[in-house]
N, C-alpha and C. Protein backbone atom coordinates (compact mmCIF):
# COMPACT_ATOMS: atom_id res chain seq x y z
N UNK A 1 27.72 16.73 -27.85
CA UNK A 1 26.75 17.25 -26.92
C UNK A 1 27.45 17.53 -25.59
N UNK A 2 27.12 18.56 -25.08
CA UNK A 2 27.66 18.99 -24.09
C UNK A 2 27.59 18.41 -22.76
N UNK A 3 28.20 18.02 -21.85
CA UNK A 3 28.19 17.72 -20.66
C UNK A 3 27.66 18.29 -19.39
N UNK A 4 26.35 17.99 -18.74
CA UNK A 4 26.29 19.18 -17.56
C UNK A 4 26.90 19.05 -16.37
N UNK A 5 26.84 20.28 -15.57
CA UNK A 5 27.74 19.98 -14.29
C UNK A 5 26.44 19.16 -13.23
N UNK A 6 26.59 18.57 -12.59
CA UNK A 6 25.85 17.62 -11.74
C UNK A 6 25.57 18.95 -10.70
N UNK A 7 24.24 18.64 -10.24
CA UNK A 7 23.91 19.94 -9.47
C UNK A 7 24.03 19.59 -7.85
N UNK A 8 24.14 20.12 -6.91
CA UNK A 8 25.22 19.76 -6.01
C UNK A 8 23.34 19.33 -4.89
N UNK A 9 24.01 18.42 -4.10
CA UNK A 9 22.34 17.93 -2.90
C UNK A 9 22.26 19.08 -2.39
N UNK A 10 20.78 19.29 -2.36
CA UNK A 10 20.38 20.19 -1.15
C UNK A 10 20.99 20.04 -0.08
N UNK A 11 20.76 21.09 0.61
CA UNK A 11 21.91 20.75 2.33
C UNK A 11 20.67 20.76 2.98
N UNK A 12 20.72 20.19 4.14
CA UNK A 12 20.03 19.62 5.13
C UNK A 12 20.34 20.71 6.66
N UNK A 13 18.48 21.64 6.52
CA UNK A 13 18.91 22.66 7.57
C UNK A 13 18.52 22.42 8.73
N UNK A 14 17.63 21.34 9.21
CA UNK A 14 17.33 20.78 9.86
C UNK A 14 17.03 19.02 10.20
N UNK A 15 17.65 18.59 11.42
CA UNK A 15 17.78 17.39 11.68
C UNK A 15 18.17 16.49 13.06
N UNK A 16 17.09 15.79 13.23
CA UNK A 16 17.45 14.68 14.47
C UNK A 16 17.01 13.09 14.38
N UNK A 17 17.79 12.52 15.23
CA UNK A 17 17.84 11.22 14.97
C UNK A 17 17.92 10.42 16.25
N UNK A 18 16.78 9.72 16.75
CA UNK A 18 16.95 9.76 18.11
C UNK A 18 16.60 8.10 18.53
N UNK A 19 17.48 7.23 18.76
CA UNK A 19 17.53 5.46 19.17
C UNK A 19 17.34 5.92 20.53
N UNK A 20 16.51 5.98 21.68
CA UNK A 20 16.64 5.44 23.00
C UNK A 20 17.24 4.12 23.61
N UNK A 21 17.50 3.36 22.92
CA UNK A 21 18.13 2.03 23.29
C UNK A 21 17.03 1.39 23.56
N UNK A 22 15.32 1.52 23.72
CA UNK A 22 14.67 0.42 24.32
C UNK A 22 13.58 -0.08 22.78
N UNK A 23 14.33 0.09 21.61
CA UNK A 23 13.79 -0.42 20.64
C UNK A 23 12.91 0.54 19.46
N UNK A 24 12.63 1.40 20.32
CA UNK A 24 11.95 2.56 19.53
C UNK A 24 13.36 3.48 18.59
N UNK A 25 12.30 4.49 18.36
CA UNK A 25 13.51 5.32 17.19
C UNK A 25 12.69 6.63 16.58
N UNK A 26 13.02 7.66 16.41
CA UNK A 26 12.37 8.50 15.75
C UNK A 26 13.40 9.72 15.15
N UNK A 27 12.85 9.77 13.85
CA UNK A 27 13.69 10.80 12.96
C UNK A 27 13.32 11.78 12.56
N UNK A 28 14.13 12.98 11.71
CA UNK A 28 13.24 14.06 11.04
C UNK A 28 14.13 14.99 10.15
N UNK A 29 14.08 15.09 9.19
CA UNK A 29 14.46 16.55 8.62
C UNK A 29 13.94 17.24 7.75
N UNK A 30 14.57 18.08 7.47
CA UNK A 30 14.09 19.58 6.12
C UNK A 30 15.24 19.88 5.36
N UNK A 31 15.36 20.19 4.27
CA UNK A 31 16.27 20.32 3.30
C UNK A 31 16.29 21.75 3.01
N UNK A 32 17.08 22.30 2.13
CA UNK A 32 16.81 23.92 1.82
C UNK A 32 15.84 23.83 0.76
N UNK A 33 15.23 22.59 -0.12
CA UNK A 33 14.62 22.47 -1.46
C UNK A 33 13.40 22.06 -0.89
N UNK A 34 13.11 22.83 1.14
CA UNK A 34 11.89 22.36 1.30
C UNK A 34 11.18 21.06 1.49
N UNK A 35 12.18 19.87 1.02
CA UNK A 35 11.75 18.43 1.46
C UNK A 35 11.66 17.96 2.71
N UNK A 36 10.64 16.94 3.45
CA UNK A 36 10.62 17.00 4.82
C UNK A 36 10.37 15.52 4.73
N UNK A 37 11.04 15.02 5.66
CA UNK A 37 10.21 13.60 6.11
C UNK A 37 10.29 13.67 8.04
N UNK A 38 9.96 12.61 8.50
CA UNK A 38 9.46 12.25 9.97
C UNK A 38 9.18 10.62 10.17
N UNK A 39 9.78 10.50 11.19
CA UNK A 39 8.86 8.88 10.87
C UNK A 39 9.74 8.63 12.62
N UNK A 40 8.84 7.52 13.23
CA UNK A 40 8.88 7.14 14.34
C UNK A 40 8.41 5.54 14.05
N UNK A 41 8.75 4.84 15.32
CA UNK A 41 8.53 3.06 15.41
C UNK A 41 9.00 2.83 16.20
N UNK A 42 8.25 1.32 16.60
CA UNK A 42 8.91 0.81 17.51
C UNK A 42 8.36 -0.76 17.11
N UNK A 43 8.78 -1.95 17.39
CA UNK A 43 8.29 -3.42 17.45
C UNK A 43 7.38 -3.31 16.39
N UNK A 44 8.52 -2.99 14.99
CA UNK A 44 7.76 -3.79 13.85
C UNK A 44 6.39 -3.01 13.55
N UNK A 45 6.80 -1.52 13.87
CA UNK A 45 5.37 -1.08 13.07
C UNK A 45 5.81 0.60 13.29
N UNK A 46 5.52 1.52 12.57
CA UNK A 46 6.16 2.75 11.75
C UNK A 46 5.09 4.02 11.54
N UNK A 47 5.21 4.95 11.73
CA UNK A 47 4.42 6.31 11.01
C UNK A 47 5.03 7.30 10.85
N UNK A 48 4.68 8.05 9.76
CA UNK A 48 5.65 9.11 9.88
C UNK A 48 4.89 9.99 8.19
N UNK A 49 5.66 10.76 8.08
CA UNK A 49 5.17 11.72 6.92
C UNK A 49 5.99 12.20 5.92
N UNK A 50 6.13 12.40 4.57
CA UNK A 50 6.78 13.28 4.34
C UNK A 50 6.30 14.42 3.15
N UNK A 51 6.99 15.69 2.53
CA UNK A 51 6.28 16.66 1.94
C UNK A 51 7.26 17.19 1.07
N UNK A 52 7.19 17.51 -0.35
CA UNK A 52 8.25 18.39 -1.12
C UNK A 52 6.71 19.50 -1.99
N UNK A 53 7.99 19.79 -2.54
CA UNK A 53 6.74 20.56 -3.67
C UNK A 53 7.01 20.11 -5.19
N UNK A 54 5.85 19.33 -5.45
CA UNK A 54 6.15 18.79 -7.06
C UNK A 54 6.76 19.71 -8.56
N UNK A 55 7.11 19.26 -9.20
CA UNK A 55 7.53 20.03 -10.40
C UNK A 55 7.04 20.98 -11.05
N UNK A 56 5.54 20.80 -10.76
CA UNK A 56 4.26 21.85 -11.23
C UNK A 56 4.07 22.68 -10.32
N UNK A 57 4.69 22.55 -9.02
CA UNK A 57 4.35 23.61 -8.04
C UNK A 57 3.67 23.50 -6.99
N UNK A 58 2.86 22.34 -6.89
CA UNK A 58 2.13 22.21 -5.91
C UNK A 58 2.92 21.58 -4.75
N UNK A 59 2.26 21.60 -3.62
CA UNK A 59 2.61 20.74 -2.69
C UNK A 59 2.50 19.52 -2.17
N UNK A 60 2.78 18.37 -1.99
CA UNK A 60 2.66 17.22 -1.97
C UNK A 60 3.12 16.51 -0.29
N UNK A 61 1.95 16.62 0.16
CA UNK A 61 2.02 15.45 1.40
C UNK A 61 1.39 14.50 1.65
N UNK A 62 2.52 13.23 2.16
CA UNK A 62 2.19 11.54 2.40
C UNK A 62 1.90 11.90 3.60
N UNK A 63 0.97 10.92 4.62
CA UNK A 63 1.49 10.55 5.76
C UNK A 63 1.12 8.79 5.40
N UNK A 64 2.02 8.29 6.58
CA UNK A 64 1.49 6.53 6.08
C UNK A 64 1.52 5.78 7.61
N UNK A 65 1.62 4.76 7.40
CA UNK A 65 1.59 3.96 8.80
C UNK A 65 2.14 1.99 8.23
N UNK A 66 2.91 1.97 8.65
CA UNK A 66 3.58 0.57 8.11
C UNK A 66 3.52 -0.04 9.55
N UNK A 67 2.66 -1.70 9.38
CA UNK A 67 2.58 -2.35 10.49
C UNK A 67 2.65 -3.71 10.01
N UNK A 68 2.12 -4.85 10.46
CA UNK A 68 1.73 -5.78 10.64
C UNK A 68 0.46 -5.73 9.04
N UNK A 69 -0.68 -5.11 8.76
CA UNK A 69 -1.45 -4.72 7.89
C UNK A 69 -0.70 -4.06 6.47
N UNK A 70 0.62 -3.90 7.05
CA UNK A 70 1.08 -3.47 5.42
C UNK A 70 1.30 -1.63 5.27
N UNK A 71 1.93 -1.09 4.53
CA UNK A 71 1.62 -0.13 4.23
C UNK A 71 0.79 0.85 3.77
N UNK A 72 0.47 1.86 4.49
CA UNK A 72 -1.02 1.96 4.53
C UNK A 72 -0.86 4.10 4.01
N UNK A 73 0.03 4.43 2.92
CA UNK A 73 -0.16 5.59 2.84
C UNK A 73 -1.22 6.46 2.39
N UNK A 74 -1.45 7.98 2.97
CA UNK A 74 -2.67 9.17 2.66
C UNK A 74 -1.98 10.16 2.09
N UNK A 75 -2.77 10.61 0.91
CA UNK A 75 -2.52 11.54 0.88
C UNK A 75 -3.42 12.66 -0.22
N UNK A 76 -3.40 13.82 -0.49
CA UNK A 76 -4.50 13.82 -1.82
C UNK A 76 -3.55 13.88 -2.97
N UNK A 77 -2.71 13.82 -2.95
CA UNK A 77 -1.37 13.82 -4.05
C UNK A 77 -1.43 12.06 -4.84
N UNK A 78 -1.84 11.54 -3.82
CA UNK A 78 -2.22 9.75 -4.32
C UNK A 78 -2.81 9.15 -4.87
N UNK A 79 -2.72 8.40 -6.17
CA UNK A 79 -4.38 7.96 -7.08
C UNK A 79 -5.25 7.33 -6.27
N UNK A 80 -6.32 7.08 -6.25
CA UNK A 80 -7.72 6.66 -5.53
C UNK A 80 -7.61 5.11 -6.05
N UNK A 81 -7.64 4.32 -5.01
CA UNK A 81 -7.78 2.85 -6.01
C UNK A 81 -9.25 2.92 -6.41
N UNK A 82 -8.95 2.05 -7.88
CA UNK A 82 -10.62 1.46 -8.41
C UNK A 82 -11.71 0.35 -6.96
N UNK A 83 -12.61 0.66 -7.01
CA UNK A 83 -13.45 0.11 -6.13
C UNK A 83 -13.39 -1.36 -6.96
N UNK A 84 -13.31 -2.54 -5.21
CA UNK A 84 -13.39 -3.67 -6.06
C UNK A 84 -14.71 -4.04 -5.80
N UNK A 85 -15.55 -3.86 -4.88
CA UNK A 85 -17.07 -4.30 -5.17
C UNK A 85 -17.63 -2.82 -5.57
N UNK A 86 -18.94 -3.20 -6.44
CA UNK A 86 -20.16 -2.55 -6.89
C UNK A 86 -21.28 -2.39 -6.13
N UNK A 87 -22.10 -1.40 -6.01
CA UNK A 87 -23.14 -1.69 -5.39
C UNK A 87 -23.83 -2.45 -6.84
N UNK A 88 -25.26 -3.35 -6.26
CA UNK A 88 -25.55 -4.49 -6.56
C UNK A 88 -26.74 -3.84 -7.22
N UNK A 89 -27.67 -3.13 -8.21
CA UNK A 89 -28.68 -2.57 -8.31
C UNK A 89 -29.86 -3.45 -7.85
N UNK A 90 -30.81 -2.52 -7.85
CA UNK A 90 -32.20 -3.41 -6.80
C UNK A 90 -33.09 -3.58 -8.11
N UNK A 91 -33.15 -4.63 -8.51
CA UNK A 91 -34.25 -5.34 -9.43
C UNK A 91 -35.49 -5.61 -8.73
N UNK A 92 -36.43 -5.19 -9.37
CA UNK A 92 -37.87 -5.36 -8.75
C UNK A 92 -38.53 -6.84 -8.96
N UNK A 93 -39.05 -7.23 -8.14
CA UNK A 93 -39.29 -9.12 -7.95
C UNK A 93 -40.17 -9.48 -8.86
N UNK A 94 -40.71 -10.45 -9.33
CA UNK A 94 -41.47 -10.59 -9.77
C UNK A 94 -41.90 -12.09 -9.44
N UNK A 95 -43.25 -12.57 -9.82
CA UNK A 95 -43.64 -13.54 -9.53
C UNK A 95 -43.88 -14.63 -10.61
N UNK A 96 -43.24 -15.67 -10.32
CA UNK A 96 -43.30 -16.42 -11.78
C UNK A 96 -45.02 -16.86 -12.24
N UNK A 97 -45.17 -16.68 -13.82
CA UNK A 97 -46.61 -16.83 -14.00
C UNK A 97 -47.52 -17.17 -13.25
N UNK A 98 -47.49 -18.90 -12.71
CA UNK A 98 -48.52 -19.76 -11.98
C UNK A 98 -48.94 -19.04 -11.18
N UNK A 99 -47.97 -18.67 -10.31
CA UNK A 99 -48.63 -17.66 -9.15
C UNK A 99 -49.33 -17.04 -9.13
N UNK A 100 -49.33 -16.25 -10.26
CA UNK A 100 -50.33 -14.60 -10.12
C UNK A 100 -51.77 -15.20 -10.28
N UNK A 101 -52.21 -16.47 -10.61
CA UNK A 101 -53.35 -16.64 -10.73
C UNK A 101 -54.53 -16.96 -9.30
């Protein structure tokens, strides 16, 4: 079986990377294959985004927010978690026998 040639990284047509020295930080680029990310922070807590276009063609964007609460990504590309409570249906009351008399 034949061997393929390894297909070479996208190159990177855009990009910055920016430490101010007072703890913060913020990044960004774009690829030629259209991939993007972004993300900024400072003291332990993060946001930022990123976007390609999936295999089927569509487009696919995260944004998220990482803190203290955890990672917290959006997107419509993302499964929906299962709901963990139900609403409770409303049963109609009734009065035990003795009563009704």
């Amino acid at each position: 079986m034949p061997v393929s040639a390894a297909k070479p990284a996208p190159r990177i047509l855009e990009e910055s990377n920016e430490h101010p020295g007072d703890g913060t930080y913020r990044f960004r680029f774009v690829s030629e294959d259209e991939i993007s990310r972004e993300e900024e922070g400072a003291a332990g807590a993060a946001s930022g985004s990123f976007s390609y276009t999936s295999p089927e063609g569509a487009a696919v964007q995260v944004s998220y927010v990482a803190d203290a609460l955890g990672f917290r990504p959006q997107g419509a590309a993302l499964p929906t978690p299962v709901p963990t409570q139900y609403p409770t249906p409303s049963v109609p009351l009734t009065e035990p026998p003795a009563a009704r008399s």
